[in-house]
C-alpha atoms as a PDB file:
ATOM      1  CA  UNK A   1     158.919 117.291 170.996  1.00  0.00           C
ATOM      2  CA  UNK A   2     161.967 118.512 169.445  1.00  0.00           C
ATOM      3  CA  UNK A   3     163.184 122.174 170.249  1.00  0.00           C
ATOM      4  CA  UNK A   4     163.995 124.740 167.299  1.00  0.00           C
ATOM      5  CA  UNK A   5     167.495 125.482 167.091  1.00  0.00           C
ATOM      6  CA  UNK A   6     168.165 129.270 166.843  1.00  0.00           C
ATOM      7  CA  UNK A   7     169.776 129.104 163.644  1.00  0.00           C
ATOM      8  CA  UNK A   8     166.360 126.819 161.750  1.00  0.00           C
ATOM      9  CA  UNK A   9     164.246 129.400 163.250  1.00  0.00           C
ATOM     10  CA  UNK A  10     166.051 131.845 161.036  1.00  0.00           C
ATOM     11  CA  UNK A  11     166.089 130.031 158.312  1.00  0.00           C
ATOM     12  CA  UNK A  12     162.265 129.602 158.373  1.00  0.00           C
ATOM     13  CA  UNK A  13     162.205 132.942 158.967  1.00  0.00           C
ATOM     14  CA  UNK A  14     163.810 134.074 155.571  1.00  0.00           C
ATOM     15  CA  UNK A  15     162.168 131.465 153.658  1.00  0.00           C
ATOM     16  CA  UNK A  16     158.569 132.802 154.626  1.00  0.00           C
ATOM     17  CA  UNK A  17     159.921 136.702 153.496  1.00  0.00           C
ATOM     18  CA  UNK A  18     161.668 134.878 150.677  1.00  0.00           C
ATOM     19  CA  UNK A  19     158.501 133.875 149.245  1.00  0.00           C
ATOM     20  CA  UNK A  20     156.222 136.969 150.536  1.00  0.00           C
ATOM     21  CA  UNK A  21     158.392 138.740 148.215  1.00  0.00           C
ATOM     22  CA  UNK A  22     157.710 136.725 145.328  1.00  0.00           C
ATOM     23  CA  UNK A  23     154.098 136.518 146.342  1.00  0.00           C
ATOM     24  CA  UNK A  24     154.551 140.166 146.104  1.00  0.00           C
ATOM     25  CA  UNK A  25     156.391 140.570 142.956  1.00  0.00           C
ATOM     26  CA  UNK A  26     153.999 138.203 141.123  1.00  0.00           C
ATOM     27  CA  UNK A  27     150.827 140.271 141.966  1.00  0.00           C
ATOM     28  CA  UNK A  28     152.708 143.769 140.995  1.00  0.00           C
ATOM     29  CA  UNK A  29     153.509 142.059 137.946  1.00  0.00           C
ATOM     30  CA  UNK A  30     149.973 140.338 137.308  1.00  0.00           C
ATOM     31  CA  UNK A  31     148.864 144.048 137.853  1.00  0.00           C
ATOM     32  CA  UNK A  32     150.685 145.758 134.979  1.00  0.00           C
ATOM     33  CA  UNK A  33     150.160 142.719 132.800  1.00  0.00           C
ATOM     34  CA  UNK A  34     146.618 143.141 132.852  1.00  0.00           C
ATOM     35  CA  UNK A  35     146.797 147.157 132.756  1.00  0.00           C
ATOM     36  CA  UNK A  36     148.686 146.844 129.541  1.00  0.00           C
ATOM     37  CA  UNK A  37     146.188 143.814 127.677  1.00  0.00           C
ATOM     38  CA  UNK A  38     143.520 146.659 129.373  1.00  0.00           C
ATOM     39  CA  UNK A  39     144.852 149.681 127.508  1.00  0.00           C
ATOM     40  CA  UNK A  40     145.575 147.265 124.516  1.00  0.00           C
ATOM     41  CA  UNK A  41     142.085 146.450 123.831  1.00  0.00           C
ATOM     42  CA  UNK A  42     140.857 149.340 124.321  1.00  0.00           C
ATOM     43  CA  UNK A  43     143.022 151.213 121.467  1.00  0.00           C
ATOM     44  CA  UNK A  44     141.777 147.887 119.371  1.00  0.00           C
ATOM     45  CA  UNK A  45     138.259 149.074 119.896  1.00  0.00           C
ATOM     46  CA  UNK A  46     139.432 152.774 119.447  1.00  0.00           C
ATOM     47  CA  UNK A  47     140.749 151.827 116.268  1.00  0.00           C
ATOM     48  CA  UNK A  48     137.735 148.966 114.375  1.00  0.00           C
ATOM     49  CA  UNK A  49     135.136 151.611 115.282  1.00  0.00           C
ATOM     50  CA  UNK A  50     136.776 155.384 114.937  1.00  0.00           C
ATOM     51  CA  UNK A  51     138.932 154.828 112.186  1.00  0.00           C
ATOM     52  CA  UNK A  52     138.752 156.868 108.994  1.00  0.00           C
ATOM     53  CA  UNK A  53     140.282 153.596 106.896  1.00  0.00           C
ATOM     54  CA  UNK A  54     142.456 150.379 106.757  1.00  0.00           C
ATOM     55  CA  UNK A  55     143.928 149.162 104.530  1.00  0.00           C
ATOM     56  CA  UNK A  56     144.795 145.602 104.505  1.00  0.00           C
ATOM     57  CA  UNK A  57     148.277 143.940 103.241  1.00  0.00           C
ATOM     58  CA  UNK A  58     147.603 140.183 102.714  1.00  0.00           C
ATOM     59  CA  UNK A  59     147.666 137.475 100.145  1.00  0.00           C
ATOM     60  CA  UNK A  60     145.762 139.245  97.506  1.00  0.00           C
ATOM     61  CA  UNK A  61     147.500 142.281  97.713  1.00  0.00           C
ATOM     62  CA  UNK A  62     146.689 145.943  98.834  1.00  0.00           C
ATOM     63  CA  UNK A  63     142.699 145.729  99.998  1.00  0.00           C
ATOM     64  CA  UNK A  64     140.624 148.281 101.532  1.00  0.00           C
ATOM     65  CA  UNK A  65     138.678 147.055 104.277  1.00  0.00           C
ATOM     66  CA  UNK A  66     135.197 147.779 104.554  1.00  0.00           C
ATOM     67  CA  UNK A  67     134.461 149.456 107.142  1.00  0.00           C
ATOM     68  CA  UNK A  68     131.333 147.140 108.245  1.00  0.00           C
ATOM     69  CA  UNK A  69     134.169 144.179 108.415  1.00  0.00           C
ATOM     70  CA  UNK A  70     136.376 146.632 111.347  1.00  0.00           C
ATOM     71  CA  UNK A  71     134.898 144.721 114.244  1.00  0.00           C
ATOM     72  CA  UNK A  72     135.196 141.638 112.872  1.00  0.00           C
ATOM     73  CA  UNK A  73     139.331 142.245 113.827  1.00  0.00           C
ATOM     74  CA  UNK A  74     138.364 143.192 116.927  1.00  0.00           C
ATOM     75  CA  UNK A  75     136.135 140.100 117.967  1.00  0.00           C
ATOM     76  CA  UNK A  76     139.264 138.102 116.412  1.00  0.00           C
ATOM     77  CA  UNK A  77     141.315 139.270 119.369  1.00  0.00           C
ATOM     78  CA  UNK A  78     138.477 139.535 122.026  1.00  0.00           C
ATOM     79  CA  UNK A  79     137.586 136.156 121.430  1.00  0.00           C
ATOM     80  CA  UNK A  80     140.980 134.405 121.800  1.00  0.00           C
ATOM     81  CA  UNK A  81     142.779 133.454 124.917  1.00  0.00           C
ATOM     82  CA  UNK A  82     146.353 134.805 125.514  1.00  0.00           C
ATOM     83  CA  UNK A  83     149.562 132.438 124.967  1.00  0.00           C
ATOM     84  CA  UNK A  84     152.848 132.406 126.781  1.00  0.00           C
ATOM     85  CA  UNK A  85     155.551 132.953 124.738  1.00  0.00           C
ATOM     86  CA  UNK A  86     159.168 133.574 126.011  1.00  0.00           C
ATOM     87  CA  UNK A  87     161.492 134.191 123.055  1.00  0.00           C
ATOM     88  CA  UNK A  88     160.590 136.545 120.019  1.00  0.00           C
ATOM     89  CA  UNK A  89     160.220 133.883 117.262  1.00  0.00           C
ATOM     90  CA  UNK A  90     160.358 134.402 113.640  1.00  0.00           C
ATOM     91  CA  UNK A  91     157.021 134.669 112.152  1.00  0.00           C
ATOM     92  CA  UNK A  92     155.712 131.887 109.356  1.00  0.00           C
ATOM     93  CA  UNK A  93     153.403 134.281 107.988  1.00  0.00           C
ATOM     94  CA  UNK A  94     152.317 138.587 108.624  1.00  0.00           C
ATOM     95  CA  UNK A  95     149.050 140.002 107.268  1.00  0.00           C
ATOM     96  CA  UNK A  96     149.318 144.265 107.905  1.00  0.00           C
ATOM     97  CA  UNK A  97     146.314 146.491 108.692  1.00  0.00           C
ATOM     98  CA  UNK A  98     146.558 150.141 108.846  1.00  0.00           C
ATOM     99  CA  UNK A  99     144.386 152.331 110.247  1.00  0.00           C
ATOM    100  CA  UNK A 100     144.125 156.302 109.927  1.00  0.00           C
ATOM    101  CA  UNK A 101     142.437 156.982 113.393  1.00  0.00           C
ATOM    102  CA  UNK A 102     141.969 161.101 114.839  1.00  0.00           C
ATOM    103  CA  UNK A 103     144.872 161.979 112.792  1.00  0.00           C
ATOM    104  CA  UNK A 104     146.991 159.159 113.841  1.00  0.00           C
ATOM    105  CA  UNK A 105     148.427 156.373 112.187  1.00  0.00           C
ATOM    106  CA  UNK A 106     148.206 152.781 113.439  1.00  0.00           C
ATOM    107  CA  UNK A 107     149.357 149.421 111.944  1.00  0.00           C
ATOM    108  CA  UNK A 108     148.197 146.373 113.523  1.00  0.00           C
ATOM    109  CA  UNK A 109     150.551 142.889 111.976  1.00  0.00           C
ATOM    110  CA  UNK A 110     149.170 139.892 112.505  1.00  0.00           C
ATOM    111  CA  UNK A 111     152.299 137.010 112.506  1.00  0.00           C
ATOM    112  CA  UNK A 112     151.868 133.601 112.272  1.00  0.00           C
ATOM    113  CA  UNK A 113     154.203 132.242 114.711  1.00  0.00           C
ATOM    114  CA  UNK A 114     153.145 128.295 114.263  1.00  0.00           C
ATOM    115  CA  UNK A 115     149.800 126.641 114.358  1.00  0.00           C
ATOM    116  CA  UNK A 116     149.433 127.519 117.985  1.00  0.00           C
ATOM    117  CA  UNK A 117     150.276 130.586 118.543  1.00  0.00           C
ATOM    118  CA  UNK A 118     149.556 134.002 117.011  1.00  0.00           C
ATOM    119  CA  UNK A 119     151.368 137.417 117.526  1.00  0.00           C
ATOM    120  CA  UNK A 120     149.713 140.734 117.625  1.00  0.00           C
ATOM    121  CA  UNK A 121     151.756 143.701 117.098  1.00  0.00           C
ATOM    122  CA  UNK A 122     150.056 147.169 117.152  1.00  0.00           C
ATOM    123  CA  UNK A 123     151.784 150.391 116.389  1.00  0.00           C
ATOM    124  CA  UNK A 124     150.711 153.768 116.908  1.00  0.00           C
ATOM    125  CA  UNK A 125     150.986 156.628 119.626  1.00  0.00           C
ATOM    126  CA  UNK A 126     151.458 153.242 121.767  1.00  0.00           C
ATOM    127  CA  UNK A 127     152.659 150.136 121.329  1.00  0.00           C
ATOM    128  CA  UNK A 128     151.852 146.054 122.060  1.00  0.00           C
ATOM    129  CA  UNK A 129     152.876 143.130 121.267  1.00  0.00           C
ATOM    130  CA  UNK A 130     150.578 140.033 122.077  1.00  0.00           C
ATOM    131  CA  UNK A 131     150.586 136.506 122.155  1.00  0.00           C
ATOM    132  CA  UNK A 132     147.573 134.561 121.558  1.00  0.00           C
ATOM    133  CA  UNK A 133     146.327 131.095 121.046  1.00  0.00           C
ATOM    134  CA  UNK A 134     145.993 130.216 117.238  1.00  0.00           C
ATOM    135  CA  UNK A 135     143.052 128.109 117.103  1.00  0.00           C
ATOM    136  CA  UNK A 136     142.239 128.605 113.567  1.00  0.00           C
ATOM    137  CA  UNK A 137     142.561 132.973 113.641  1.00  0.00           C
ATOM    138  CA  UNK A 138     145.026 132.985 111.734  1.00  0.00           C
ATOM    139  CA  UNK A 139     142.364 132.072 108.734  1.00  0.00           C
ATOM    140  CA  UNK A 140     140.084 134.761 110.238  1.00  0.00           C
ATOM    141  CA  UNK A 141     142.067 137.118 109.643  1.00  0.00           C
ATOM    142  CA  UNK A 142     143.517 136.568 106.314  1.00  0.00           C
ATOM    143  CA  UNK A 143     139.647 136.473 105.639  1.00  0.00           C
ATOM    144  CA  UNK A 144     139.290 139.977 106.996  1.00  0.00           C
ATOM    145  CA  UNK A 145     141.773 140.856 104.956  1.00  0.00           C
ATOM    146  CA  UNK A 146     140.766 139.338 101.119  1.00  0.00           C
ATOM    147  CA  UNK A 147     138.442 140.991  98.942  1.00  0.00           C
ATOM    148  CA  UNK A 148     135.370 138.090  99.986  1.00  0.00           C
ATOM    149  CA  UNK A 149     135.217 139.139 103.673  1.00  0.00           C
ATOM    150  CA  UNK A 150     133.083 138.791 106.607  1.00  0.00           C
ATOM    151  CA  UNK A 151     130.048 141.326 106.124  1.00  0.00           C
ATOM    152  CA  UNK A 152     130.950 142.940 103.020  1.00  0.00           C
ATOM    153  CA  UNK A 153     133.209 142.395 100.099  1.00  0.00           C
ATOM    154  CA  UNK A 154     136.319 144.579 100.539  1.00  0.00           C
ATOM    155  CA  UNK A 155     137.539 146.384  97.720  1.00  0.00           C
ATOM    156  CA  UNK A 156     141.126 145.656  95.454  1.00  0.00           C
ATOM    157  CA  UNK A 157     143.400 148.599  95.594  1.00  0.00           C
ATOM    158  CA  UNK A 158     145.274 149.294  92.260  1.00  0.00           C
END
């Protein structure tokens, strides 16, 4: 059997607090990531069920969205699965909700980032930005935002 030299046992020895600190680091940091997506849905579902109004930006112009089609935006981002994105790209395409909520102004922008991922930007007394998988979304909600929408028609603004 071969004997440990003083100086490997060291080394093993700073290698395992090496990585218990990076086990720790990763679970602080898994912590806070889910507080924030946490706090983030929750001023989501503050917003598609307390709001006073929204108005939509999109491709047909200024629309106000019917209030029976708010938590259709909110099952949008509830339903989709989060995507890792490093950089800040630039986006293809931005559709703009805003919300007047307890006195408060929100805007939530949707960007198209590419066909596979999807960023979520909400504004207000806080703010988020979100990646999530595009799996078609995208389409959702530019139809949450046209005047033929999910529940109700939404109405033109002049």
């Amino acid at each position: 059997m071969k004997q440990w030299k003083h100086g490997s046992k060291w080394g093993w020895i700073a290698f395992i607090l090496t990585m218990g600190v990076v086990a720790v680091t990763l679970i602080v940091v898994s912590l806070y990531e889910s507080n924030r997506l946490r706090e983030f849905r929750s001023d989501l579902f503050m917003l598609t069920n307390d709001s006073s109004s929204c108005i939509a930006e999109g491709p047909e112009g200024l629309i106000r969205v019917d209030k029976a089609n708010w938590p259709a935006l909110y099952a949008l981002v509830e339903k989709s699965k989060g995507a890792l994105v490093l950089d800040e790209p630039a986006a293809e395409e931005s559709l703009t909700f805003s919300f007047a909520c307890n006195d408060a102004g929100w805007t939530l922008t949707v960007d198209k980032i590419s066909e596979e991922v999807l960023r979520i930007v909400m504004d207000g007394k806080r703010s988020y930005v979100v990646y999530l998988e595009n799996k078609r979304t995208y389409e959702q909600f530019v139809k949450a935002a046209s005047i033929d929408s999910f529940n109700v028609p939404n109405k033109k603004m002049k």
